[in-house]
Protein backbone atom coordinates (compact mmCIF):
# COMPACT_ATOMS: atom_id res chain seq x y z
CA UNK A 1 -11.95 -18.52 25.94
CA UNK A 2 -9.00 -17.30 24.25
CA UNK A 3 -6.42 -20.26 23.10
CA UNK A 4 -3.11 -18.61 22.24
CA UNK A 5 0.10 -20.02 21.15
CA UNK A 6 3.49 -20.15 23.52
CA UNK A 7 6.38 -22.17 21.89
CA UNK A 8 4.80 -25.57 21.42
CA UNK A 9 2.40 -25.37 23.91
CA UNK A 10 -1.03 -24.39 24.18
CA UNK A 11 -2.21 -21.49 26.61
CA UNK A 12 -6.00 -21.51 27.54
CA UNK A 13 -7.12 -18.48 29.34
CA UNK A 14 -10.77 -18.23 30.41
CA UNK A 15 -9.98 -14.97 31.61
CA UNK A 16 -8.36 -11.79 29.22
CA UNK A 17 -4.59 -12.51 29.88
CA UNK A 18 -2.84 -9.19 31.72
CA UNK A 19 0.00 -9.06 28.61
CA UNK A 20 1.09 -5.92 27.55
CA UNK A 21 0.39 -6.98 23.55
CA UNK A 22 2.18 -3.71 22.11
CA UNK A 23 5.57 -4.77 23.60
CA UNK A 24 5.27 -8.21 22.04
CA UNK A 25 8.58 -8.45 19.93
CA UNK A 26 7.71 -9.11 16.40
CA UNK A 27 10.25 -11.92 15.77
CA UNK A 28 9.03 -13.71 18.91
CA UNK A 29 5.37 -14.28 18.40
CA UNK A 30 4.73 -16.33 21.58
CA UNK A 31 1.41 -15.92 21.74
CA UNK A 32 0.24 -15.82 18.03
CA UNK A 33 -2.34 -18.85 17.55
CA UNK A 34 -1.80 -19.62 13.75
CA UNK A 35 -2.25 -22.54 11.94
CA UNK A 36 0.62 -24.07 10.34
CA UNK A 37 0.51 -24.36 6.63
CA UNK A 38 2.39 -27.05 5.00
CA UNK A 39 3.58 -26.80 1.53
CA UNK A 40 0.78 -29.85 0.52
CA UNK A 41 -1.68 -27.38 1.78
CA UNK A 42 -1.89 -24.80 -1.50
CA UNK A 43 -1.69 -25.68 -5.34
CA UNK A 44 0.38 -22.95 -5.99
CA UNK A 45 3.98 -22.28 -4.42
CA UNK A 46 4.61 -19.32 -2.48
CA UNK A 47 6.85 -18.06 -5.32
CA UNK A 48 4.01 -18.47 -7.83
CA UNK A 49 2.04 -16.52 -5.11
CA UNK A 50 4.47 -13.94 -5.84
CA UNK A 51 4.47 -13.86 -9.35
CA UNK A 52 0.48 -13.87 -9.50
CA UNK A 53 0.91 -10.38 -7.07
CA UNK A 54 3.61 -8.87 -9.05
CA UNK A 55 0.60 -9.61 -12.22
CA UNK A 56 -1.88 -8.24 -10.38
CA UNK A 57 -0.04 -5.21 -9.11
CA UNK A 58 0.33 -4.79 -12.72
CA UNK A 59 -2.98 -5.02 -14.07
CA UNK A 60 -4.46 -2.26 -11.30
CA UNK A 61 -2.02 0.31 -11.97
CA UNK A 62 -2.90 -0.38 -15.60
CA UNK A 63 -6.62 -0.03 -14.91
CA UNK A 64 -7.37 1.84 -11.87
CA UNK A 65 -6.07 5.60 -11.05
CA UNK A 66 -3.83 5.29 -8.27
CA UNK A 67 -2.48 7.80 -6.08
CA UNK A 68 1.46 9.36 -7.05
CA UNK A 69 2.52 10.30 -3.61
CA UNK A 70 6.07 8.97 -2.40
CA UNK A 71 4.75 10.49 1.33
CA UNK A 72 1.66 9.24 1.73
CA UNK A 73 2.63 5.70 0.33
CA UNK A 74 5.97 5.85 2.70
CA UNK A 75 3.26 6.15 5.56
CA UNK A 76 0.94 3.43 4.41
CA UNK A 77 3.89 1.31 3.95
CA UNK A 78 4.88 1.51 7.29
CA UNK A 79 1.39 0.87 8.95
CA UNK A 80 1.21 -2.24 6.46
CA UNK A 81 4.77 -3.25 6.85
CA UNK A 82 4.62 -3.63 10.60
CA UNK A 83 1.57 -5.74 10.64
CA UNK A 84 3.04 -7.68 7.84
CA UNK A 85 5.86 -8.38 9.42
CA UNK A 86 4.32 -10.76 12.42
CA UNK A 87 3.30 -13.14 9.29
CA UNK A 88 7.48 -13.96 8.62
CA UNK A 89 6.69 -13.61 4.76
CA UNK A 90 9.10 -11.59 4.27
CA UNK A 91 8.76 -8.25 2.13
CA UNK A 92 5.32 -7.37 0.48
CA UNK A 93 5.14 -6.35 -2.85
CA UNK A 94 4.01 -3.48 -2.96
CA UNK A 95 1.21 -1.18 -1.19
CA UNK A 96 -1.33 0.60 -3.89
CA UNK A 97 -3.07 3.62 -2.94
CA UNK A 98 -6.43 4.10 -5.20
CA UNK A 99 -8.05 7.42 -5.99
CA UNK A 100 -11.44 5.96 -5.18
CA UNK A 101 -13.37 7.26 -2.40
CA UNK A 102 -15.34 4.40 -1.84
CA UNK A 103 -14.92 1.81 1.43
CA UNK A 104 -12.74 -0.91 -0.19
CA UNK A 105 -9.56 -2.63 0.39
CA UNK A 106 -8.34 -6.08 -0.63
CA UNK A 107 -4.99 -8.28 -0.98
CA UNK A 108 -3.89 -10.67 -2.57
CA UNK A 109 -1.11 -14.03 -2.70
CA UNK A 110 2.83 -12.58 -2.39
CA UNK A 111 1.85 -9.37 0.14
CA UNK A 112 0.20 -7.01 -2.30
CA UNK A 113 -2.27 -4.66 -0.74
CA UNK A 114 -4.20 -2.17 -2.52
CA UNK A 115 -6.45 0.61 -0.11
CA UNK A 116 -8.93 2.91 -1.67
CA UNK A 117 -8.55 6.59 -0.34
CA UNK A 118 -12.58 6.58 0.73
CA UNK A 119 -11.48 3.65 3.43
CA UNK A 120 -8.85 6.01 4.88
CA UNK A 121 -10.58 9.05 5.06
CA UNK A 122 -13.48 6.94 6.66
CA UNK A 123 -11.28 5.91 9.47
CA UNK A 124 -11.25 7.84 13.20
CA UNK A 125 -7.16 6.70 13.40
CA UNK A 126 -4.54 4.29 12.50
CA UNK A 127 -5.75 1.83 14.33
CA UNK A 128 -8.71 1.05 12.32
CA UNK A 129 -6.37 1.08 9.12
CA UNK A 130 -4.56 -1.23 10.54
CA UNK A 131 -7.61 -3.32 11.60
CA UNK A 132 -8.98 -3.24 7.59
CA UNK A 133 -4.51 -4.24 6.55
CA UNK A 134 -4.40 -6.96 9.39
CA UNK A 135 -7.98 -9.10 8.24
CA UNK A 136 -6.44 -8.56 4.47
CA UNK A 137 -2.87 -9.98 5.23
CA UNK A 138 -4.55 -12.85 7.32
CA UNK A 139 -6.21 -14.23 3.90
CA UNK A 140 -2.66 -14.05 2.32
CA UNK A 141 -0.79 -15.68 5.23
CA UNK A 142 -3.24 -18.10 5.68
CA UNK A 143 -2.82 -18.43 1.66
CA UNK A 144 -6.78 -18.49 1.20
CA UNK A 145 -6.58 -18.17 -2.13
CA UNK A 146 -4.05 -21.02 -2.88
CA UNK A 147 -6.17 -23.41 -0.61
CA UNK A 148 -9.13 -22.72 -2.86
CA UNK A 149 -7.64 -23.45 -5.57
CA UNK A 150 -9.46 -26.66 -6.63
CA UNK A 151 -12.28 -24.88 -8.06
CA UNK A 152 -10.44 -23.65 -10.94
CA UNK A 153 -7.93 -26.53 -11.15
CA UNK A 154 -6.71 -26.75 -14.57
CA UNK A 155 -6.98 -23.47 -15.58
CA UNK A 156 -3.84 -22.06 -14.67
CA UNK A 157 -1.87 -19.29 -13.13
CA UNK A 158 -3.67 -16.79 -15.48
CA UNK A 159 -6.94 -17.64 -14.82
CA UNK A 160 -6.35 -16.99 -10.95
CA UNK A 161 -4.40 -13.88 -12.05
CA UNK A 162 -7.69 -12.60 -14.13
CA UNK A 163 -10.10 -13.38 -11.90
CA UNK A 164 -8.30 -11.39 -8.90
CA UNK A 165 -7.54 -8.40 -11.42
CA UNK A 166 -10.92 -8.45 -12.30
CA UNK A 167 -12.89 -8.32 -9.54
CA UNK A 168 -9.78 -6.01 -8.24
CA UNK A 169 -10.90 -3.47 -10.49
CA UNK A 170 -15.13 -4.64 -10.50
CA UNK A 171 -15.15 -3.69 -6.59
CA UNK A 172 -14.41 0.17 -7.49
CA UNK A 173 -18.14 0.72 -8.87
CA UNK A 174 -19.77 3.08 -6.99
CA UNK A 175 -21.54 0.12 -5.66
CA UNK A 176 -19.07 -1.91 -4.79
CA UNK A 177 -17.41 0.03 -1.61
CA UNK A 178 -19.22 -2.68 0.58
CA UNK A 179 -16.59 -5.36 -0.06
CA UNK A 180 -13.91 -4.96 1.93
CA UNK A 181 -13.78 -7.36 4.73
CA UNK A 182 -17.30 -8.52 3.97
CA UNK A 183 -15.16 -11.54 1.82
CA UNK A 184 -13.17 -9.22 -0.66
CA UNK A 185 -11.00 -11.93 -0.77
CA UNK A 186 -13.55 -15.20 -1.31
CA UNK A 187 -15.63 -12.59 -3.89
CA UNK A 188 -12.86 -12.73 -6.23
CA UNK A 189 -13.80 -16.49 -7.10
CA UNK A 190 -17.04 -16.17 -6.04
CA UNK A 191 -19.57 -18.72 -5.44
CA UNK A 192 -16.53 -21.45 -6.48
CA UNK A 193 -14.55 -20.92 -3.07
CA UNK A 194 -15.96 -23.27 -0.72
CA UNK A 195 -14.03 -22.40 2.84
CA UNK A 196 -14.83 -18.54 2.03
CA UNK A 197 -17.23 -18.26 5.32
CA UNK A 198 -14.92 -20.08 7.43
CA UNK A 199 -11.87 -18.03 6.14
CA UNK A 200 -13.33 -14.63 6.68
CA UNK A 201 -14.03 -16.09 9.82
CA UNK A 202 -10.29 -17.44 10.22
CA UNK A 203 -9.40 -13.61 9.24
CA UNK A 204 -11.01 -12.22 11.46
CA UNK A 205 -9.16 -14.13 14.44
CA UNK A 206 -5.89 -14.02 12.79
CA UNK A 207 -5.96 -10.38 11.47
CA UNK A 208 -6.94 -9.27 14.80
CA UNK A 209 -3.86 -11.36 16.37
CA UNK A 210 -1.45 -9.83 14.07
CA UNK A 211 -2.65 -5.99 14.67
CA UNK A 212 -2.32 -6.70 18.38
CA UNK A 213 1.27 -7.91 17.90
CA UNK A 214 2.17 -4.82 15.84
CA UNK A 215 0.97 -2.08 19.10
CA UNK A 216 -2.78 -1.92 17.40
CA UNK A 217 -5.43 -1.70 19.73
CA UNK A 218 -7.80 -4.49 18.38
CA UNK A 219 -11.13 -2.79 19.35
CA UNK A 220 -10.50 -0.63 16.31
CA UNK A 221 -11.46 -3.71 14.08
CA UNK A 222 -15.03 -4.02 15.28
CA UNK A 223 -14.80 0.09 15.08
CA UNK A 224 -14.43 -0.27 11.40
CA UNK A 225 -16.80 -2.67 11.34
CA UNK A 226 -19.60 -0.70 12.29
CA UNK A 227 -18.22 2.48 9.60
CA UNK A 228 -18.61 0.13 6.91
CA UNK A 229 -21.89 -0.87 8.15
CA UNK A 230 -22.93 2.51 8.52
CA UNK A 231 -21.71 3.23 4.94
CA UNK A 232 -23.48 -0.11 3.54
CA UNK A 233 -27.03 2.10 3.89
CA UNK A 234 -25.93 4.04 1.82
CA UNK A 235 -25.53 2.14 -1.28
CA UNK A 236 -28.45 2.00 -3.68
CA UNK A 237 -27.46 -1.73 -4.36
CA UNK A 238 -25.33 -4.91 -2.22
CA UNK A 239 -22.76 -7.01 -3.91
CA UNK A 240 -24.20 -10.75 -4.30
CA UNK A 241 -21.54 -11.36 -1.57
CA UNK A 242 -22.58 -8.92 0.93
CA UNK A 243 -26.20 -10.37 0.59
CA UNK A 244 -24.43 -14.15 1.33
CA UNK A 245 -21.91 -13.13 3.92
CA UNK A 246 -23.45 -9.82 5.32
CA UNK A 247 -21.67 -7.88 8.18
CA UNK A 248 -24.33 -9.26 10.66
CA UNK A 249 -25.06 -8.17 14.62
CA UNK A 250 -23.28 -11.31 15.62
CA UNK A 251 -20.19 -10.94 13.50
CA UNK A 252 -19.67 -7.43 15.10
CA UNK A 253 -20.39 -8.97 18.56
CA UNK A 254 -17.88 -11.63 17.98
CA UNK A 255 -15.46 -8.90 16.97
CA UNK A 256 -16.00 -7.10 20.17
CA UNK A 257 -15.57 -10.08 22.47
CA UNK A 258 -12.56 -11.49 20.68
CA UNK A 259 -10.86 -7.89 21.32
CA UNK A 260 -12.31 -7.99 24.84
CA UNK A 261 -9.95 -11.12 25.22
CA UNK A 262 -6.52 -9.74 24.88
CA UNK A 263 -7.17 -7.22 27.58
CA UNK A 264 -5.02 -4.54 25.28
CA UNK A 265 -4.30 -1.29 27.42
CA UNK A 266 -4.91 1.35 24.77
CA UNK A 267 -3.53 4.53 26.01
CA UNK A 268 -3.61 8.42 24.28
CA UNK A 269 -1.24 8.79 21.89
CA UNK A 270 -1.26 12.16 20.59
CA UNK A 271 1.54 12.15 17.84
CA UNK A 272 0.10 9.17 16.71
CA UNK A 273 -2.54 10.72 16.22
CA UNK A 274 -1.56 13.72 14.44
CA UNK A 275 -0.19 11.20 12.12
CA UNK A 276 -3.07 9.77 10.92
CA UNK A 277 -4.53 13.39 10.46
CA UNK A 278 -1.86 14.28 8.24
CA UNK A 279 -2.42 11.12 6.37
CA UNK A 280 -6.10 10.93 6.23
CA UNK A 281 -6.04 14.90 4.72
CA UNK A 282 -3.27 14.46 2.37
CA UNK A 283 -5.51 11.35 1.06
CA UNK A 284 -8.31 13.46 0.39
CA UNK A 285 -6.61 15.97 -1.45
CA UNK A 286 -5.22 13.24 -3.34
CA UNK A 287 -8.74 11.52 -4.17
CA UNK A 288 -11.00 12.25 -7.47
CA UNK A 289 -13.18 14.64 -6.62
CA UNK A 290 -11.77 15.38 -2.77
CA UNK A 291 -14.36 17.64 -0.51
CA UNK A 292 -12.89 20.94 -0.64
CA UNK A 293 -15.89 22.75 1.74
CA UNK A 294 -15.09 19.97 3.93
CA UNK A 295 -11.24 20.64 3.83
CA UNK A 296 -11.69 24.48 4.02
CA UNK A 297 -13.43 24.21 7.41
CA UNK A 298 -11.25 21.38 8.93
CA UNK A 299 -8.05 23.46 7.85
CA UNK A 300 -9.06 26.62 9.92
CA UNK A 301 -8.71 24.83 13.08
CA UNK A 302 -6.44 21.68 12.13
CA UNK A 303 -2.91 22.32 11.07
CA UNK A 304 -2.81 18.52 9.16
CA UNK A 305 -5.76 19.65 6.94
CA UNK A 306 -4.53 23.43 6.53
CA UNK A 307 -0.80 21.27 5.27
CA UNK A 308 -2.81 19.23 2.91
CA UNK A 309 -5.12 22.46 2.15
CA UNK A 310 -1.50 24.25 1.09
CA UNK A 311 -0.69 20.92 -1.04
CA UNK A 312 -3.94 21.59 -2.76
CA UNK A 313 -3.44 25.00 -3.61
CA UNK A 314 0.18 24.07 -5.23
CA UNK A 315 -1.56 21.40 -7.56
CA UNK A 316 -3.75 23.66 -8.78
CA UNK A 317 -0.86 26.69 -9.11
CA UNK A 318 -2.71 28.66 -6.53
CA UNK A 319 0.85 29.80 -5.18
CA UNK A 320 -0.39 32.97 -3.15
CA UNK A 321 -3.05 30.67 -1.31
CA UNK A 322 -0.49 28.38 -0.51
CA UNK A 323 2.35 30.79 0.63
CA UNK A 324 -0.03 32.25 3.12
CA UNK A 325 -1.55 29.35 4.93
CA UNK A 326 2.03 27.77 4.72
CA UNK A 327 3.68 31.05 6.94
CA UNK A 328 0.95 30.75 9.58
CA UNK A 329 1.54 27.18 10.25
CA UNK A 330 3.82 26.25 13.18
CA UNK A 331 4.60 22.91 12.68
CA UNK A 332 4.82 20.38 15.61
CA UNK A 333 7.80 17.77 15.68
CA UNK A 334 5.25 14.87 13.70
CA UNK A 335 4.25 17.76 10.63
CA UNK A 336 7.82 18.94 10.09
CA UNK A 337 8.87 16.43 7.52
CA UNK A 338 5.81 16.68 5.47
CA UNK A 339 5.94 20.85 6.45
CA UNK A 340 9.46 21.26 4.73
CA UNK A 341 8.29 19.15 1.54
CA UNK A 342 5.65 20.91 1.08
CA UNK A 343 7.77 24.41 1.50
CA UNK A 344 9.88 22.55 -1.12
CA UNK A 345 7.28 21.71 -3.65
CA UNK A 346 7.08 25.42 -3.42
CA UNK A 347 10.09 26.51 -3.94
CA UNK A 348 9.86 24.26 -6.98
CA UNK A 349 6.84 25.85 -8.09
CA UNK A 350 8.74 29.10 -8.47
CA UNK A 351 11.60 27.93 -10.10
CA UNK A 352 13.73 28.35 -6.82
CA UNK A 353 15.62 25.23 -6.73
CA UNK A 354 18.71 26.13 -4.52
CA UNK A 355 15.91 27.24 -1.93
CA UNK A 356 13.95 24.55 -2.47
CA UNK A 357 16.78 22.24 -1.96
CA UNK A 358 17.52 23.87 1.06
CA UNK A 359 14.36 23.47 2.92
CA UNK A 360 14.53 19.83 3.12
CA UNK A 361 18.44 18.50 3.08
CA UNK A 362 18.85 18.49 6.61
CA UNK A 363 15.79 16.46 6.85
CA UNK A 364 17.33 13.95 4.23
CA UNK A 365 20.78 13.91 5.84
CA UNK A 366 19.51 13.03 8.88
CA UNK A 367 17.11 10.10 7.56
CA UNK A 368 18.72 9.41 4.22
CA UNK A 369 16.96 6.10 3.84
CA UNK A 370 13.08 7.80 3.69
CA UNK A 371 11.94 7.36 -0.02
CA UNK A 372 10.17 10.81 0.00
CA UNK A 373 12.95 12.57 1.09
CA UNK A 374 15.14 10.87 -1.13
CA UNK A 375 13.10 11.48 -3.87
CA UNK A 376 12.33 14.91 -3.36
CA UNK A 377 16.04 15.61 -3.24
CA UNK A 378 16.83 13.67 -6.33
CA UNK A 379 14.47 15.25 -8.43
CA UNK A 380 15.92 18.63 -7.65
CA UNK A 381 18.96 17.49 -8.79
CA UNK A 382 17.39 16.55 -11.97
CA UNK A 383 15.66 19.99 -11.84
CA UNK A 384 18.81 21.66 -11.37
CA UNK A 385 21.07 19.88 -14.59
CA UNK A 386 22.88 17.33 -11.78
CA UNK A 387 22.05 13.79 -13.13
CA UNK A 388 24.97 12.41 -11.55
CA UNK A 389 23.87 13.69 -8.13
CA UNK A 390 20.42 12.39 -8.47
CA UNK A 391 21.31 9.07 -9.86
CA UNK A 392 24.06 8.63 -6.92
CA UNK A 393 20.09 8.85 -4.63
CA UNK A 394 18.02 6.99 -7.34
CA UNK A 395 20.23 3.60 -8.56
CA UNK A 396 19.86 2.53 -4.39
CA UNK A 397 16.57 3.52 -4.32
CA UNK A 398 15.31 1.25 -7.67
CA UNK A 399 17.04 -1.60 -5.84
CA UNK A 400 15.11 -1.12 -2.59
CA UNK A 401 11.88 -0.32 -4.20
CA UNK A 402 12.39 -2.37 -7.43
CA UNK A 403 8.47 -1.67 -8.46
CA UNK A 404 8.38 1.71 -8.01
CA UNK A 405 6.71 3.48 -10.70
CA UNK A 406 7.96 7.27 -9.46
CA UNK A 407 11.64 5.83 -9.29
CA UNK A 408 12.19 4.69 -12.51
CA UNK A 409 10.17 7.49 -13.94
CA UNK A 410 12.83 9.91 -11.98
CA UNK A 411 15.93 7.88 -13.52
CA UNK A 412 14.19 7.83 -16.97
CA UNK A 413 14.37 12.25 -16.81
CA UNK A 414 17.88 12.12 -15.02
CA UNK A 415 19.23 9.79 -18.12
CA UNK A 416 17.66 12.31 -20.60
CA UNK A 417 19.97 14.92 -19.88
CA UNK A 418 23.01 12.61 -20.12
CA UNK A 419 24.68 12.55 -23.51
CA UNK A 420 25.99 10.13 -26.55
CA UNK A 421 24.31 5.91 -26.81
CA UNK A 422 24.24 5.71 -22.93
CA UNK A 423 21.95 8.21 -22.88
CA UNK A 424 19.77 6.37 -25.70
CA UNK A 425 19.89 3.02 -23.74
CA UNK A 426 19.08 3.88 -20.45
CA UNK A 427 15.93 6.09 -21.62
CA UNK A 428 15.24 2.94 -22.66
CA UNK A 429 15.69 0.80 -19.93
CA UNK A 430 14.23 2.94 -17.49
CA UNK A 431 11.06 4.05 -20.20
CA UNK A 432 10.74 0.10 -19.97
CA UNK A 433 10.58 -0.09 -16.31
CA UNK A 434 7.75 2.23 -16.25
CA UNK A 435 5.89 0.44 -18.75
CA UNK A 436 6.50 -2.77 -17.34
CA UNK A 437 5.15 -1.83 -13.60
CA UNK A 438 2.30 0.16 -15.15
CA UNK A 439 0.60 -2.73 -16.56
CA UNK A 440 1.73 -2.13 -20.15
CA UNK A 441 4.29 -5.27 -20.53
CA UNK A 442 4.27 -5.35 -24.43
CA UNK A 443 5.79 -1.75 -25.07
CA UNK A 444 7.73 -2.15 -22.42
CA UNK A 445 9.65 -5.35 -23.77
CA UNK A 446 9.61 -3.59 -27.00
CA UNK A 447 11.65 -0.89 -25.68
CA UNK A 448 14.34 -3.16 -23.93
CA UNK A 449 14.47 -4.62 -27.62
CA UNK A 450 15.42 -1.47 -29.01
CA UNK A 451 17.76 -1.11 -25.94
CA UNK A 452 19.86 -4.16 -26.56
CA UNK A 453 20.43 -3.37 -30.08
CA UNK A 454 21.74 -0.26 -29.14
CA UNK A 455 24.07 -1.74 -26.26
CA UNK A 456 25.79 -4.25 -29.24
CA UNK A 457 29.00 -2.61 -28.61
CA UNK A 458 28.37 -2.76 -24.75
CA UNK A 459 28.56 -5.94 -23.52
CA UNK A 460 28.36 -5.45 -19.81
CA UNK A 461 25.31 -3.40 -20.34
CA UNK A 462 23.88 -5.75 -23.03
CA UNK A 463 24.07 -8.74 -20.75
CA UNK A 464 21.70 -7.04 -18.00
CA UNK A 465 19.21 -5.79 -20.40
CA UNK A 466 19.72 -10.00 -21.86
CA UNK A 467 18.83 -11.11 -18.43
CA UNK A 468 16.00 -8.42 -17.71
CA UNK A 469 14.35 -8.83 -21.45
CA UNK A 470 14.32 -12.72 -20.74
CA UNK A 471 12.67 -11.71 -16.97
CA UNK A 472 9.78 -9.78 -18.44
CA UNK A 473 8.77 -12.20 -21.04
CA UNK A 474 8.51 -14.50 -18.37
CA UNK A 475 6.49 -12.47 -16.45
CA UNK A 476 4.53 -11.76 -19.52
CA UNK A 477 4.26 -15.69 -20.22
CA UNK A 478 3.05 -16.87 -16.77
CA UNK A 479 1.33 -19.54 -17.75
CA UNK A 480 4.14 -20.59 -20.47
């Protein structure tokens, strides 16, 4: 029986229920069956939830090798975004993409998500992504953590923060890939969480709710399901919590059924598709250690592989390689974005900025608002002595995207070739930035220090680095 939510009433259908789920506007929700949380129901606000994510975002990028790709993490973004969205939270935090190619995936409290590159290259499509980013987001909806608080009453903000940025980084052992969605979330406190089997359980239901409602087809969750099992025989040794909660015959089952239910009429989509193909490749190539036999073969026969195959080759300053798979390619309306970049990267390599420019401003004037395009553009600016011209793309962009390591990073080079104390500051202030998001909060107050000395006879400009130096030693104090 499937019990589903419409306004304030309850629909019971013993039969699946002929909706077409992928035209269910997100705003709307009519038929979302999700508990109601009530602010008495956490210890925590949902602002401290925030604060404890913006932490923890920290403390991975300062311990864990992350991918550096504004394309690829535009393209998680969106998958994670739109499921997101059917939760009315508002804006997550951030998405983290981790070089690691072992099965894991977690979330935590304020809409942070972090995916290891082994759980996308392990998926068959973006729906199963989306089924491993729906079960995460239902834990921080259904603020797990915060209702399981009680165990570690009395510790404080920091404690939670440690033990999720612990176990955040503990799961990437080459042992660990088991975790995700076997209780990622209830591992991180272990044995002291008392509701974890019920709220894997209450992930389950909700996570697969939420995928529906963002055009998923929810089969794909008990897909992934059986990957990961297939991938937990070959681990030499379970998690503690895998051996408690395993991924059992019935859970699957359940799984199955429960999709069964919403009687979702999954139909071929072939440019979504070649989506996910030029996301899983490019995720490879951006993995430690990626499987270059494997991506040698694939990219004979598979454009999205022979693309990320090209990438490759420019890393490595294998230019010739790269030209020539690049002029064979004829890219299909999907590939052209990431076609043209890659042609610009190029161009780059060779010192040909006008050309490289060229390749990809139409794309950027026709979507403007796409961080990798933007960025792209922007740093040939910077490439080509124009700070003005990049910084007129990169001040909007740090506002949208106000944790964006590879944004501030770009602003920090455009300021360097600015002259006289503005220069000096904003080095500064953007150096700071990129310390501050990369885990290392200590230098980077230090350097807004020696900022606001040098703004004394700058008083606009003092009183925002004032207000930001007060922000990060907040941030720094959370428990203060």
């Amino acid at each position: 029986m499937t019990c589903l939510m419409s306004g304030t009433q309850l629909i019971r259908a013993e039969q699946p229920l002929n909706i077409d789920w992928s035209n269910i506007p997100a705003q709307k929700n009519p038929y979302l069956d999700v508990p109601v949380l009530g602010s008495s129901q956490g210890l925590i606000s949902q602002q401290q939830e925030k604060e404890i994510g913006e932490k923890v975002l920290r403390e991975v990028r300062l311990q864990l090798a992350t991918i550096q790709d504004p394309w690829l993490e535009t393209e998680i973004q969106q998958i994670f975004s739109g499921i997101y969205a059917q939760t009315g939270l508002g804006q997550p935090i951030a998405v983290v993409l981790i070089k690691d190619l072992q099965i894991n995936a977690f979330a935590v409290p304020g809409g942070l998500f972090a995916i290891n590159a082994g759980t996308i290259v392990s998926a068959k499509n973006i729906d199963q992504l989306a089924g491993v980013m729906a079960h995460e987001i239902a834990h921080v909806s259904q603020r797990h953590y915060s209702r399981s608080m009680e165990s570690i009453k009395g510790q404080g903000i920091l404690a939670l923060v440690g033990l999720l940025a612990g176990l955040a980084v503990a799961t990437q052992s080459a042992d660990a890939g088991a975790a995700v969605m076997m209780g990622s979330q209830a591992a991180m406190i272990g044995k002291r969480l008392s509701y974890s089997r019920d709220q894997e359980r209450e992930a389950d239901r909700i996570g697969m709710q939420y995928m529906v409602l963002a055009g998923y087809d929810p089969n794909s969750m008990a897909d992934f399901f059986e990957v990961m099992q297939r991938s937990s025989t070959q681990l030499s040794y379970l998690p503690e919590f895998w051996l408690t909660h395993p991924l059992t015959t019935s859970r699957m089952s359940e799984a199955r059924l429960r999709a069964r239910q919403f009687n979702f009429n999954s139909k071929p989509d072939y440019a979504r598709q070649q989506r996910f193909e030029l996301i899983k490749w490019r995720t490879l190539i951006s993995s430690s250690n990626p499987n270059l036999t494997q991506l040698n073969i694939a990219a004979q026969n598979n454009s999205a592989a022979a693309l990320a195959l090209a990438s490759y080759h420019i890393q490595q300053a294998q230019y010739q390689q790269a030209k020539k798979i690049l002029d064979k390619i004829q890219p299909s309306e999907v590939q052209k974005n990431l076609y043209h970049l890659i042609w610009s990267d190029w161009y780059k390599s060779q010192n040909q900025f006008d050309q490289a420019l060229v390749e990809i401003f139409s794309d950027y004037q026709i979507a403007p608002e796409n961080k990798a395009l933007a960025m792209q553009v922007a740093e040939i600016y910077i490439l080509k002595n124009q700070p003005e011209q990049a910084n007129q793309i990169l001040n909007p962009l740090s506002t949208r995207f106000p944790r964006d390591v590879m944004v501030w990073q770009l602003l920090q080079r455009a300021a360097n070739l600015q002259t006289g104390i503005i220069r000096e500051i904003n080095v500064l202030r953007y150096r700071a930035e990129v310390q501050f998001w990369n885990g290392q909060e200590v230098n980077a107050i230090k350097s807004l220090l020696q900022a606001q000395r040098l703004a004394k006879d700058q008083p606009a400009l003092k009183a925002r680095i004032d207000q930001r130096v007060a922000q990060m030693q907040d941030a720094h104090d959370l428990d203060s």
